[in-house]
PDB file of N, CA and C in Angstrom:
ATOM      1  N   UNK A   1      29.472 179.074 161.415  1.00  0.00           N
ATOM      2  CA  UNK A   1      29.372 177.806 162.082  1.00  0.00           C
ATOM      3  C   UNK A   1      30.285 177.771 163.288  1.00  0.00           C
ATOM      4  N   UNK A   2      29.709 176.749 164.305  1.00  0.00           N
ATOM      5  CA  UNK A   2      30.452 176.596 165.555  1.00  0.00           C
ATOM      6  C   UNK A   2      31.189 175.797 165.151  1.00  0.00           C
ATOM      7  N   UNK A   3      32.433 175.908 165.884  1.00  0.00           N
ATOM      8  CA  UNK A   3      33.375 174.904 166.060  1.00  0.00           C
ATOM      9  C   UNK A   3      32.939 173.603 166.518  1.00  0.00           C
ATOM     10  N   UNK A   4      31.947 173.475 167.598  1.00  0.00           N
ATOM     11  CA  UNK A   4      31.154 172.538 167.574  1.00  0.00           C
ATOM     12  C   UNK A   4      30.401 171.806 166.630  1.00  0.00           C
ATOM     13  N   UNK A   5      29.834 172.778 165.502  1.00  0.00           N
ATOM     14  CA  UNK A   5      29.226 171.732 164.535  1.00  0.00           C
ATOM     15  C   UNK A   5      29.850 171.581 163.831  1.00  0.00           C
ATOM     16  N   UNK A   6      31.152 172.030 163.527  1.00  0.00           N
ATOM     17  CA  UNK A   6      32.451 171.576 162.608  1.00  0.00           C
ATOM     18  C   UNK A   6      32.827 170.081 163.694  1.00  0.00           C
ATOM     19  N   UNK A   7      32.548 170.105 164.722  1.00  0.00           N
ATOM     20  CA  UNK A   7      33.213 168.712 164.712  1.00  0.00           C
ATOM     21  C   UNK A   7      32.345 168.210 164.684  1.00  0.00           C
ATOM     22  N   UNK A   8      30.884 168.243 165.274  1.00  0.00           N
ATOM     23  CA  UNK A   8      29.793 167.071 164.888  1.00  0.00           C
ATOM     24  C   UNK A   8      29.709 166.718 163.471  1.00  0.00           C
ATOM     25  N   UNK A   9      29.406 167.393 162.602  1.00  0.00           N
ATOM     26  CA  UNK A   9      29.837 167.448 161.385  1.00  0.00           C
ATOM     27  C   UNK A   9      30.621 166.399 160.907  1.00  0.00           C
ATOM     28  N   UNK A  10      32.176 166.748 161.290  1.00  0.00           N
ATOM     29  CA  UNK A  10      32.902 165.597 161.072  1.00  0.00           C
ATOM     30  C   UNK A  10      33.066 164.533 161.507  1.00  0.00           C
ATOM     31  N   UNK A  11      32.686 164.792 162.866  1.00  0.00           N
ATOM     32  CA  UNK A  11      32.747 163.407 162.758  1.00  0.00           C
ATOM     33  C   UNK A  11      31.342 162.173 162.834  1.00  0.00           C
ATOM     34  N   UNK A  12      30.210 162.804 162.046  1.00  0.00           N
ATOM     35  CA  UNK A  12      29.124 161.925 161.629  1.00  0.00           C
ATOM     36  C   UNK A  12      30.091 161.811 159.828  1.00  0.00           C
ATOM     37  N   UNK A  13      30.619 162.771 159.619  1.00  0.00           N
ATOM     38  CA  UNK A  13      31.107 161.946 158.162  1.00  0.00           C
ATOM     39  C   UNK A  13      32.047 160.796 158.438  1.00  0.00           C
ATOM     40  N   UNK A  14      33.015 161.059 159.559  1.00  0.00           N
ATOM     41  CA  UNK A  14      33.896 159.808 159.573  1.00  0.00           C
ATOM     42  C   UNK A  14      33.018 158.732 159.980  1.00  0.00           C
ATOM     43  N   UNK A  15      31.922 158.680 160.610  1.00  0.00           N
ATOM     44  CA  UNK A  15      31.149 157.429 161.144  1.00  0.00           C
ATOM     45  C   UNK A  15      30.687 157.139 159.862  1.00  0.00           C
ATOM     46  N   UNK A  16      29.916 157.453 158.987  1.00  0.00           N
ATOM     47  CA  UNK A  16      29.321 156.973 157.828  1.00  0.00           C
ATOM     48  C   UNK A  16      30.166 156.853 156.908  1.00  0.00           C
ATOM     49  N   UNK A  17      31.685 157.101 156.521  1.00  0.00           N
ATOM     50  CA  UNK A  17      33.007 156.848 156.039  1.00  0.00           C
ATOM     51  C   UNK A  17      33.279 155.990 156.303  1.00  0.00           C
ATOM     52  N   UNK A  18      33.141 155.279 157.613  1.00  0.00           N
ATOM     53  CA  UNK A  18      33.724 153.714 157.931  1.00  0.00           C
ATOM     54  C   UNK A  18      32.605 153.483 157.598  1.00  0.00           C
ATOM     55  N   UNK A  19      31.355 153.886 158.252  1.00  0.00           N
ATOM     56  CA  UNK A  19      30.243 152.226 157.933  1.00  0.00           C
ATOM     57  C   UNK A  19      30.082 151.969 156.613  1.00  0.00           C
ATOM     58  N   UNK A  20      30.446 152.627 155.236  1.00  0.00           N
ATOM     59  CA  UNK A  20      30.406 152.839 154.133  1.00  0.00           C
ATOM     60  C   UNK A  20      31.942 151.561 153.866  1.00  0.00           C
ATOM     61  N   UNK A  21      33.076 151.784 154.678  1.00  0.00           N
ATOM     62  CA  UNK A  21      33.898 150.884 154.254  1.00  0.00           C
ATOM     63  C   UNK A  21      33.313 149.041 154.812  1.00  0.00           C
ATOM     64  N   UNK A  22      32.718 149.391 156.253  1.00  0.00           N
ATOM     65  CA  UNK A  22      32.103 147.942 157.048  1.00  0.00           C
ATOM     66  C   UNK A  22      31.285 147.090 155.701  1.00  0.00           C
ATOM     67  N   UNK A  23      30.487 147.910 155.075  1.00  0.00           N
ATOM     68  CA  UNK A  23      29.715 147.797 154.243  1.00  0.00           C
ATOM     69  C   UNK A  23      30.412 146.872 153.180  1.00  0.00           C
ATOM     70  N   UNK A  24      31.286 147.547 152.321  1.00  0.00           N
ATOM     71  CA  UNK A  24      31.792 147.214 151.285  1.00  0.00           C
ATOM     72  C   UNK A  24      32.691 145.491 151.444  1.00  0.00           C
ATOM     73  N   UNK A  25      33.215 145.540 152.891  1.00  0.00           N
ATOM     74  CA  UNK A  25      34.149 144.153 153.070  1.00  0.00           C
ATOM     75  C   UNK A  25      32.597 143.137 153.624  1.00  0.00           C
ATOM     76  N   UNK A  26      32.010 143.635 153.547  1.00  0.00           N
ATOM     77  CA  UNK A  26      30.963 142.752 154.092  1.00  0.00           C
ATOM     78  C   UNK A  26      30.014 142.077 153.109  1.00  0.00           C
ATOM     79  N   UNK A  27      30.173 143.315 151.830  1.00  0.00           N
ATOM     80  CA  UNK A  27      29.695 143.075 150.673  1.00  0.00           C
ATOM     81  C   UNK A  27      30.422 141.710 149.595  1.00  0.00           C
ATOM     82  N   UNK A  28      31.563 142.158 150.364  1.00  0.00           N
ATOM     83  CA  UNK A  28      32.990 141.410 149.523  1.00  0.00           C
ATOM     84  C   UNK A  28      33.111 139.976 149.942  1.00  0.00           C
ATOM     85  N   UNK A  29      32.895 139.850 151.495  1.00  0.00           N
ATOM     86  CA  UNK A  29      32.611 138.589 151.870  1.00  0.00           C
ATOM     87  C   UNK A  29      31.297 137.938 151.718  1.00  0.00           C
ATOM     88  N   UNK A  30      30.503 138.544 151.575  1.00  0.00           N
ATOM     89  CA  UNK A  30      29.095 137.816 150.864  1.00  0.00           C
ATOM     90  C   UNK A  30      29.432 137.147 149.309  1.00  0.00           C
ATOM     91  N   UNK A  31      29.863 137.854 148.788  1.00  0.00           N
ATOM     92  CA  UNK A  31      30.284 137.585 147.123  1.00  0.00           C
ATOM     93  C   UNK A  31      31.166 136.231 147.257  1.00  0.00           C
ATOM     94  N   UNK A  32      32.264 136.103 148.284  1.00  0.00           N
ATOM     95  CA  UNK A  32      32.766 135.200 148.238  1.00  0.00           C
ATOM     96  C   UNK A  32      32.301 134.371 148.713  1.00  0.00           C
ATOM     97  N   UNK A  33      31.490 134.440 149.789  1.00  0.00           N
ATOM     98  CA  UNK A  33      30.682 133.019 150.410  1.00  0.00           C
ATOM     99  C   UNK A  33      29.730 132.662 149.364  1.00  0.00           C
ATOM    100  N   UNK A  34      28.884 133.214 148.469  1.00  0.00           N
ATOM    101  CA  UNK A  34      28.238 132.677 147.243  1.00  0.00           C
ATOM    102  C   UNK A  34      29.050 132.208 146.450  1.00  0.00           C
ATOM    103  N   UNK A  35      30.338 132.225 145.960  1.00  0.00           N
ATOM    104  CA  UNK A  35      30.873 131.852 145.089  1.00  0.00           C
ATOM    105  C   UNK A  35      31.551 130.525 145.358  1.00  0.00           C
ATOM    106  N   UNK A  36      31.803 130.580 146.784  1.00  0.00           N
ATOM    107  CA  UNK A  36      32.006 129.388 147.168  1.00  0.00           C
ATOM    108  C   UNK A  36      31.023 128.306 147.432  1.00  0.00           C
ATOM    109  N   UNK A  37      30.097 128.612 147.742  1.00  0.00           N
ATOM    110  CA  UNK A  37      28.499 128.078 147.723  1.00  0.00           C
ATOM    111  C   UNK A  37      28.687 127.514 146.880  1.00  0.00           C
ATOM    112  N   UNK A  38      28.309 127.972 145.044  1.00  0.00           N
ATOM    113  CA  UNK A  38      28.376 127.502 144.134  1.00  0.00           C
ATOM    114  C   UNK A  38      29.868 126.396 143.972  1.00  0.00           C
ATOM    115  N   UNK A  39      30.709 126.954 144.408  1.00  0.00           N
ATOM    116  CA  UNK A  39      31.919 125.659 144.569  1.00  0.00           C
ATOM    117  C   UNK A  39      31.685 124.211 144.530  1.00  0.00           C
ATOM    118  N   UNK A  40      31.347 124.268 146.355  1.00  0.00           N
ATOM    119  CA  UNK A  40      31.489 123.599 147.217  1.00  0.00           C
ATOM    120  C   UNK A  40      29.725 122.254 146.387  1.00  0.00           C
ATOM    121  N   UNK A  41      29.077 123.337 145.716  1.00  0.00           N
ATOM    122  CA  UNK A  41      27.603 122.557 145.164  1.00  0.00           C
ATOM    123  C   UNK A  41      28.273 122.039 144.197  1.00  0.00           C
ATOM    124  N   UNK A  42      28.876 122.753 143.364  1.00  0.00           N
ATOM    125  CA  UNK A  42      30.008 121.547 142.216  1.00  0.00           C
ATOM    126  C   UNK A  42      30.458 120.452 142.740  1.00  0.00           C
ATOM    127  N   UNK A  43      31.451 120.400 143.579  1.00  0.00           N
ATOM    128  CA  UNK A  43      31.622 119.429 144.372  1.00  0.00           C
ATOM    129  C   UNK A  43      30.678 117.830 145.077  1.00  0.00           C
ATOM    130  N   UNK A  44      29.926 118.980 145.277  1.00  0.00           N
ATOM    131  CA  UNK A  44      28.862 117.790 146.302  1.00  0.00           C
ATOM    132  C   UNK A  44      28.671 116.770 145.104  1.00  0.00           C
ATOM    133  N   UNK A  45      27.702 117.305 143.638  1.00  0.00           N
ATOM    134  CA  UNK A  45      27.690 116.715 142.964  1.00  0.00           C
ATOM    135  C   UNK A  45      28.435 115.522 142.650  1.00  0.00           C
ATOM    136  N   UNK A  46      30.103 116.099 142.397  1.00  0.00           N
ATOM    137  CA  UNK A  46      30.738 115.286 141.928  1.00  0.00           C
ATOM    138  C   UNK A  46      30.825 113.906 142.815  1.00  0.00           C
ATOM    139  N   UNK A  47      30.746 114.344 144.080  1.00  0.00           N
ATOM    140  CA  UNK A  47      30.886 113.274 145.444  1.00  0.00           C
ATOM    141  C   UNK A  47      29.655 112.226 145.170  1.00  0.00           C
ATOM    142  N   UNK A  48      28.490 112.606 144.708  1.00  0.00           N
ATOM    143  CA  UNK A  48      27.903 112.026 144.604  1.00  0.00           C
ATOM    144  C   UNK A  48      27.719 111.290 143.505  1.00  0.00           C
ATOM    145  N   UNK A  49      28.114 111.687 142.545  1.00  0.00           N
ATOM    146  CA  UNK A  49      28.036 110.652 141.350  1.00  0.00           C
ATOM    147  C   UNK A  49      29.291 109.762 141.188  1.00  0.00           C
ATOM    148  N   UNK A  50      30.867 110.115 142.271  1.00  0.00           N
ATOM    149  CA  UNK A  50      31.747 109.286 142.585  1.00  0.00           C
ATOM    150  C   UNK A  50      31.221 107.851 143.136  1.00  0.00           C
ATOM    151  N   UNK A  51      30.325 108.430 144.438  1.00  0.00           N
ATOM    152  CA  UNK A  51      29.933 107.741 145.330  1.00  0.00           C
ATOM    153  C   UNK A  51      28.625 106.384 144.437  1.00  0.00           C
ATOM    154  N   UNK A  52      28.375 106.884 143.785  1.00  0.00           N
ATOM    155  CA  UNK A  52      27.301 105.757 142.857  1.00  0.00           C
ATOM    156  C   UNK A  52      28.302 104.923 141.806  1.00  0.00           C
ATOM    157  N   UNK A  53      29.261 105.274 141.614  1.00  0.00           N
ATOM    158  CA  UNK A  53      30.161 104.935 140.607  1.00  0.00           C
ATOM    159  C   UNK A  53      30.548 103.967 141.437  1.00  0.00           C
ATOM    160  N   UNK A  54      31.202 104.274 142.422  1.00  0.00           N
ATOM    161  CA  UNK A  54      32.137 103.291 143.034  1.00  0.00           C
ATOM    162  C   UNK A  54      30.986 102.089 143.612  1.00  0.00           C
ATOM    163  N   UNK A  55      29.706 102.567 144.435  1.00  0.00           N
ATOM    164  CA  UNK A  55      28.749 101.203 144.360  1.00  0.00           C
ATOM    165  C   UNK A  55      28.772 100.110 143.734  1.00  0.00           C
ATOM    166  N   UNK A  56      28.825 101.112 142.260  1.00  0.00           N
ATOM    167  CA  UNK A  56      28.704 100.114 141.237  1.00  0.00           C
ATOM    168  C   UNK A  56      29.917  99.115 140.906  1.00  0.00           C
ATOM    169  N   UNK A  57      30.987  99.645 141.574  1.00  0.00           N
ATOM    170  CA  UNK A  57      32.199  98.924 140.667  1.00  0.00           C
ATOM    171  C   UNK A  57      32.105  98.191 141.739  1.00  0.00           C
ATOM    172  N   UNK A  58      31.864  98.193 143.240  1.00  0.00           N
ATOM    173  CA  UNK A  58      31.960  97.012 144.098  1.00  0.00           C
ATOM    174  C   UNK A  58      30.848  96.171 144.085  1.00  0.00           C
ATOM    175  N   UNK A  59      30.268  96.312 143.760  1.00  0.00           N
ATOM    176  CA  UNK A  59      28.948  95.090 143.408  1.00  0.00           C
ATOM    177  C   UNK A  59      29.374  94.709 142.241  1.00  0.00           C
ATOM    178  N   UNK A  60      29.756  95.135 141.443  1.00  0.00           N
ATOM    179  CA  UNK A  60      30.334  94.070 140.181  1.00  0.00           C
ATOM    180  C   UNK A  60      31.920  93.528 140.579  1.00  0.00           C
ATOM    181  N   UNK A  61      32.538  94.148 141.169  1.00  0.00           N
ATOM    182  CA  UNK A  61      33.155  93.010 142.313  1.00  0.00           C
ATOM    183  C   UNK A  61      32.915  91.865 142.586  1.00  0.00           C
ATOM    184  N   UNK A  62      31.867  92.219 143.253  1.00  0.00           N
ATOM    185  CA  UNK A  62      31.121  91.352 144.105  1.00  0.00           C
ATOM    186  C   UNK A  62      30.822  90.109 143.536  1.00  0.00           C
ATOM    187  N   UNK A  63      29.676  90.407 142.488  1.00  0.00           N
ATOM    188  CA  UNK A  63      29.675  90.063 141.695  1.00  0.00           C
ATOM    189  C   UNK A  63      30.694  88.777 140.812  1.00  0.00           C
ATOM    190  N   UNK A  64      31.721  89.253 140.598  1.00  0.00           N
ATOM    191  CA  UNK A  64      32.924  88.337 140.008  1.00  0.00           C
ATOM    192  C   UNK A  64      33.522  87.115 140.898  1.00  0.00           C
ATOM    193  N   UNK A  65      33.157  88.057 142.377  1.00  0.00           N
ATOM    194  CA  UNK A  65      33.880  87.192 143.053  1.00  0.00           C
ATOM    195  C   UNK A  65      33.142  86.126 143.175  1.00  0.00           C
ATOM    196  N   UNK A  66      31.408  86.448 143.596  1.00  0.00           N
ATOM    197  CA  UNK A  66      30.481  85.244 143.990  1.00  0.00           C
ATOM    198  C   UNK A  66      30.584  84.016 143.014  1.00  0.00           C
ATOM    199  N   UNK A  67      30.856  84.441 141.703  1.00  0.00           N
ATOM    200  CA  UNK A  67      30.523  83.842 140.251  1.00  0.00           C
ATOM    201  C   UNK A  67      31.947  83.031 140.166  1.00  0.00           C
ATOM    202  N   UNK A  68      33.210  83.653 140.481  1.00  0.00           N
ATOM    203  CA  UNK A  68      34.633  82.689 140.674  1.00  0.00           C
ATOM    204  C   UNK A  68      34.376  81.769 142.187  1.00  0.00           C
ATOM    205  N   UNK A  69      34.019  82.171 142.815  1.00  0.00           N
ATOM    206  CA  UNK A  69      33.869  81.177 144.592  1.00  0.00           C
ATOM    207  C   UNK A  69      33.128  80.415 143.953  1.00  0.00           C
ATOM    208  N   UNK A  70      32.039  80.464 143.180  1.00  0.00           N
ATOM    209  CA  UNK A  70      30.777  79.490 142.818  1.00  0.00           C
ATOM    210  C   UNK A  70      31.609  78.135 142.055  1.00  0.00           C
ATOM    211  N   UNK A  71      32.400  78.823 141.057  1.00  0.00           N
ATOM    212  CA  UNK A  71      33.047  77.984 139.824  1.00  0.00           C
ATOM    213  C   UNK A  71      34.131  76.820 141.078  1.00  0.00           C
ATOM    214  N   UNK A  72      34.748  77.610 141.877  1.00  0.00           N
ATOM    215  CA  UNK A  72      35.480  76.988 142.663  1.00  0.00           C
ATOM    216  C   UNK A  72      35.035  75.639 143.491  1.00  0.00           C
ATOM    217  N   UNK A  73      34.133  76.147 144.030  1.00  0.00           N
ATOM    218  CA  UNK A  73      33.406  74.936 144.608  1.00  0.00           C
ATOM    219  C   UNK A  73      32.537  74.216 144.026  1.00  0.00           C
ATOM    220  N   UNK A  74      32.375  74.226 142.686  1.00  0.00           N
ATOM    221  CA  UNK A  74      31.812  73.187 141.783  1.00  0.00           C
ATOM    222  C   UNK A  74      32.796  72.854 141.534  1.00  0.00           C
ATOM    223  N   UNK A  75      34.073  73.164 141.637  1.00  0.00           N
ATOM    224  CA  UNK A  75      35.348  71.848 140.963  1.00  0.00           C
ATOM    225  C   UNK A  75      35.880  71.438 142.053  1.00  0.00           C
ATOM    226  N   UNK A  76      35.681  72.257 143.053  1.00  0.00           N
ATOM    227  CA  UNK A  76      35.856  71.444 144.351  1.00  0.00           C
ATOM    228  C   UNK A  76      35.088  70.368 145.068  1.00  0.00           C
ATOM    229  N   UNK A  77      33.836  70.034 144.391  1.00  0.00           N
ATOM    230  CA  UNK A  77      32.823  69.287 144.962  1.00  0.00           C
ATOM    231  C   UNK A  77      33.120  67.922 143.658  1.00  0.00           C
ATOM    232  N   UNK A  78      33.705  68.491 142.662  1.00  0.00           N
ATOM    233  CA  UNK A  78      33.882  67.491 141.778  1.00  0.00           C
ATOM    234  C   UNK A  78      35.443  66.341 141.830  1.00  0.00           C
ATOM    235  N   UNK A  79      36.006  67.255 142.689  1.00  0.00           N
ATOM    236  CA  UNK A  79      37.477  66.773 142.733  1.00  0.00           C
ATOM    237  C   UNK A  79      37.410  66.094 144.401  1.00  0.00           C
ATOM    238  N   UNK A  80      36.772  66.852 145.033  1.00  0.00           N
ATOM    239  CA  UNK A  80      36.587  65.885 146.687  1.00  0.00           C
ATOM    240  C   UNK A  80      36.250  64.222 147.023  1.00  0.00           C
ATOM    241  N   UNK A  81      35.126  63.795 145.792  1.00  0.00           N
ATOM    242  CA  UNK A  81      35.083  62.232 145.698  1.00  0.00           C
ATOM    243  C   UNK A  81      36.805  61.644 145.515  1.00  0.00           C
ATOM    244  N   UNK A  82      37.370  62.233 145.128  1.00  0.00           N
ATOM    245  CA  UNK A  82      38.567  61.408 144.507  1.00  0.00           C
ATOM    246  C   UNK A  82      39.529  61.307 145.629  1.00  0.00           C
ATOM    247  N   UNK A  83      39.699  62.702 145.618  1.00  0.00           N
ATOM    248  CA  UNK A  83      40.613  62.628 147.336  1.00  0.00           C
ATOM    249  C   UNK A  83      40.188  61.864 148.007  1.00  0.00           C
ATOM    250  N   UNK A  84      38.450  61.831 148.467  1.00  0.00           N
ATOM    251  CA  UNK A  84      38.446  60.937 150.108  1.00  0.00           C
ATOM    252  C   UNK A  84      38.931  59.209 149.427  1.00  0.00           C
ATOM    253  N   UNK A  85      38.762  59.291 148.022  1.00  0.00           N
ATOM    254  CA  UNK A  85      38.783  57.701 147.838  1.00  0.00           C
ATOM    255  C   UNK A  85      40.665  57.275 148.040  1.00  0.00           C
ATOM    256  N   UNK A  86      41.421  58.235 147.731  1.00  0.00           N
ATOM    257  CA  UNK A  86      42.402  58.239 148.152  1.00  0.00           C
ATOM    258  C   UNK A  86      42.837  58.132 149.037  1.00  0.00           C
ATOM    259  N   UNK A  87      42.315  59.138 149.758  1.00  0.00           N
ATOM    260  CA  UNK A  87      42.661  58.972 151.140  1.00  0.00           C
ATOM    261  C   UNK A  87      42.634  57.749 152.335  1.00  0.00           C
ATOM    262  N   UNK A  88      40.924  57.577 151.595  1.00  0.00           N
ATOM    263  CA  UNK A  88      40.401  56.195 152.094  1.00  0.00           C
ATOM    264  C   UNK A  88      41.626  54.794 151.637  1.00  0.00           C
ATOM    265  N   UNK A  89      42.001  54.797 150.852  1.00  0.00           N
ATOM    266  CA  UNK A  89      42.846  53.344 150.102  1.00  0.00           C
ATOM    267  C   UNK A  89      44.073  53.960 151.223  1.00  0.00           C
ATOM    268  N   UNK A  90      44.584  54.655 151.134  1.00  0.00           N
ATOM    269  CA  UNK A  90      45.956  54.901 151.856  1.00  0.00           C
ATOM    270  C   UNK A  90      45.708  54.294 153.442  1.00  0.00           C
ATOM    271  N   UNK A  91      44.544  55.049 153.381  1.00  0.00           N
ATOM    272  CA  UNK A  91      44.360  54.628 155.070  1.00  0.00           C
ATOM    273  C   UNK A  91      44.198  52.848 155.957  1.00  0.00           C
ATOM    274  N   UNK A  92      43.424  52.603 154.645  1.00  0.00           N
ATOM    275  CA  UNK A  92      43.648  51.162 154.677  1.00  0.00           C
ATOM    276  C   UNK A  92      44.879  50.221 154.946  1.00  0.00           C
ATOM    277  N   UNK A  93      45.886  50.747 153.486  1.00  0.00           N
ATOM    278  CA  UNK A  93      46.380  50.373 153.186  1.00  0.00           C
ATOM    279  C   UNK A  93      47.473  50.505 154.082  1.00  0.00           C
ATOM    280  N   UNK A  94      47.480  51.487 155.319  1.00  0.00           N
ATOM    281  CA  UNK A  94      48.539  52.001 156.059  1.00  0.00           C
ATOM    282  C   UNK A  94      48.082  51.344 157.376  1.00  0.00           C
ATOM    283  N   UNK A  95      47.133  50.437 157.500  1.00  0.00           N
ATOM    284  CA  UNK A  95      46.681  49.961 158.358  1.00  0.00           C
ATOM    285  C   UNK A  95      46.917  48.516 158.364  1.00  0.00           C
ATOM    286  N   UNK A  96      46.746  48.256 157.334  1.00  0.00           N
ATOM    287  CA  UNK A  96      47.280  46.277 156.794  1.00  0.00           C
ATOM    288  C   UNK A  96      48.681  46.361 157.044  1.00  0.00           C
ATOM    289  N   UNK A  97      49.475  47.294 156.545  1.00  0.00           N
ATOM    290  CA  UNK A  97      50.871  47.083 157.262  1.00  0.00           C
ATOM    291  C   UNK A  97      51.096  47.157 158.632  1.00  0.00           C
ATOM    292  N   UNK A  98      50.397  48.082 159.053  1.00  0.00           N
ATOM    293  CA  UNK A  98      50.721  47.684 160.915  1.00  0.00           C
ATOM    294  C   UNK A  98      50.311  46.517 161.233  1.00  0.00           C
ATOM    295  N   UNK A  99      49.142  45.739 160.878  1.00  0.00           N
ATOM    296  CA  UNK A  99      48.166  44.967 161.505  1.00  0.00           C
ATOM    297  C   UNK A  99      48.981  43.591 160.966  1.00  0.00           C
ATOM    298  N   UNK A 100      49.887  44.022 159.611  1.00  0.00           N
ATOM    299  CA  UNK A 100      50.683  42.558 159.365  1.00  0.00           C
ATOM    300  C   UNK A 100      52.100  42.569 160.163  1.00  0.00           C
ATOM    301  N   UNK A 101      52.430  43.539 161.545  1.00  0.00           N
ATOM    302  CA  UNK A 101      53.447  43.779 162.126  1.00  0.00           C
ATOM    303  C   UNK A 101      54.601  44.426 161.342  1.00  0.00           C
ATOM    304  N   UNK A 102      54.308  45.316 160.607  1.00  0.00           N
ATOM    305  CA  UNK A 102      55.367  45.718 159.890  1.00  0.00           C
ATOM    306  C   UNK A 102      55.588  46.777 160.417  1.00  0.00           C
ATOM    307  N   UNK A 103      56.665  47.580 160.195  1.00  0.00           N
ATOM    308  CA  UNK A 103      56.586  48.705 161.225  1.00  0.00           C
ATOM    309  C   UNK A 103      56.420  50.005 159.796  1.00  0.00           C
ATOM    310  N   UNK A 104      56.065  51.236 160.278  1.00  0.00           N
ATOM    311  CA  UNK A 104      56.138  52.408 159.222  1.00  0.00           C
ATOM    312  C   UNK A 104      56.795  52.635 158.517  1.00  0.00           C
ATOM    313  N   UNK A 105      56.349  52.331 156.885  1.00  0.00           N
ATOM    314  CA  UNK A 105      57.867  52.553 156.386  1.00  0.00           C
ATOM    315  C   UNK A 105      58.535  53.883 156.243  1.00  0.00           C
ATOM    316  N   UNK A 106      59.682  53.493 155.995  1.00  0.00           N
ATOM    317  CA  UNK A 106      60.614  55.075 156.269  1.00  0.00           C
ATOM    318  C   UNK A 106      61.698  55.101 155.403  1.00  0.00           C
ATOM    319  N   UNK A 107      62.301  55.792 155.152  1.00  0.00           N
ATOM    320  CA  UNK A 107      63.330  56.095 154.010  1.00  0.00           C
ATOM    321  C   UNK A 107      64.507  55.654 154.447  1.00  0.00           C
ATOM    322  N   UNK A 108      65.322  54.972 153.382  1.00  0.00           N
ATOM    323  CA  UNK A 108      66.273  54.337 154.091  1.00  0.00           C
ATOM    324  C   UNK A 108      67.589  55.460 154.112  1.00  0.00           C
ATOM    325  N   UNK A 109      68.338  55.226 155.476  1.00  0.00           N
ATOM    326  CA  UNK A 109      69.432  56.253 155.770  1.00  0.00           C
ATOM    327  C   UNK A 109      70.631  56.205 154.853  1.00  0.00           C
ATOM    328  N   UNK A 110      71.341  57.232 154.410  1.00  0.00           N
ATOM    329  CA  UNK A 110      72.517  57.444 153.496  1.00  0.00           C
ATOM    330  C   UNK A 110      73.577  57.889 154.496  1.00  0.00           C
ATOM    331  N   UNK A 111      74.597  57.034 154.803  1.00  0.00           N
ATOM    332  CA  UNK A 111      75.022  57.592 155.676  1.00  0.00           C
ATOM    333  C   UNK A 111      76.157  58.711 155.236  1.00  0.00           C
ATOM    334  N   UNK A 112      76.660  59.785 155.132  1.00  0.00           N
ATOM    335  CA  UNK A 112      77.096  60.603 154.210  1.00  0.00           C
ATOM    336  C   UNK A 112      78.958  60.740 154.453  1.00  0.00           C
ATOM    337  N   UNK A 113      79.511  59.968 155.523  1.00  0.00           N
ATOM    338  CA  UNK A 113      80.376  59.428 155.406  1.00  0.00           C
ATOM    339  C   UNK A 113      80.497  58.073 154.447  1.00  0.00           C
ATOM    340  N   UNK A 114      80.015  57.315 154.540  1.00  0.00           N
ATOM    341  CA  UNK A 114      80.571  56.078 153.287  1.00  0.00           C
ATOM    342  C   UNK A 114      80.337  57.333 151.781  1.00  0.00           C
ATOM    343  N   UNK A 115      80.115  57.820 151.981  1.00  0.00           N
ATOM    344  CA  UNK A 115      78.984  58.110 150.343  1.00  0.00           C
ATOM    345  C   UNK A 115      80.612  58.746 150.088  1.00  0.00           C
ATOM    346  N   UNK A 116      81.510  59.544 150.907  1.00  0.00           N
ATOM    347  CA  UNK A 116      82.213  60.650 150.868  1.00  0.00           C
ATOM    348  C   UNK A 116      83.500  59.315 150.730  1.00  0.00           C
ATOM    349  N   UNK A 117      83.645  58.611 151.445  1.00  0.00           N
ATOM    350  CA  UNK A 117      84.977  57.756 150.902  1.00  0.00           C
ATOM    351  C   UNK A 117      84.708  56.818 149.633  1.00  0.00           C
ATOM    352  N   UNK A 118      83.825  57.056 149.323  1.00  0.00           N
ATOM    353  CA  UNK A 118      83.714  56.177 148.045  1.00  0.00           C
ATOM    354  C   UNK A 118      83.422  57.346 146.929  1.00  0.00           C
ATOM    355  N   UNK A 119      83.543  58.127 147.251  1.00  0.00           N
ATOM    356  CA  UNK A 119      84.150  59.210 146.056  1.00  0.00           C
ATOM    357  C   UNK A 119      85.155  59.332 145.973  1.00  0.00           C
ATOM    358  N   UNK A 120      86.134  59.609 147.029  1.00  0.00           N
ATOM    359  CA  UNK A 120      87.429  59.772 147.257  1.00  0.00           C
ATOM    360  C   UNK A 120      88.315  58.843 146.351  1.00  0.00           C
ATOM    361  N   UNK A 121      88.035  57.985 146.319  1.00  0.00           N
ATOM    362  CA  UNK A 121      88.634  56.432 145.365  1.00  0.00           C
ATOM    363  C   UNK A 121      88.958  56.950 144.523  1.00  0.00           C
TER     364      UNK A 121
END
């Protein structure tokens, strides 16, 4: 043999020596991208049956809340006659005193000097 086909030779083995290694990490990263595939499909799942779960818990939320706001304003519609009638008598009634010249009544002043020498005693 030529020295020449001693190196063609070798070096078609080193070319098919690496593509034999290209091969194998390529093989290796396929394996892992399927395995993660399968992962990442575990996952999705779970996202999705989170995602229906939680629907559910906010519509029954929802739910509670419409059903407490409801209760609210039926005792609020029951308790509002009373106030305006209140309100109404006060208003009146805060009106006959002006109209009889009286002036607003107001709290009468303490003046906090006397209060202080008549402890002192």
């Amino acid at each position: 043999m030529k020295k020449e086909d001693n190196w063609l030779a070798i070096s078609q083995l080193t070319y098919v020596y690496f593509s034999d290694l290209k091969r194998e990490k390529i093989e290796e990263s396929l394996t892992y991208i399927d395995v993660r595939l399968k992962e990442l499909e575990g996952e999705k799942n779970e996202l999705k049956e989170y995602q229906e779960l939680d629907r559910e818990r906010r519509a029954l939320e929802y739910t509670i809340y419409d059903k407490e706001l409801g209760e609210a304003q039926n005792k609020l519609s029951e308790v509002r006659p009373g106030v305006y009638a209140q309100s109404t008598g006060l208003i009146i009634v805060y009106h006959r005193l002006i109209t009889a010249g009286r002036k607003r009544p107001t709290r009468p002043k303490i003046s906090t000097s006397s209060a202080w020498r008549r402890t002192e005693k």
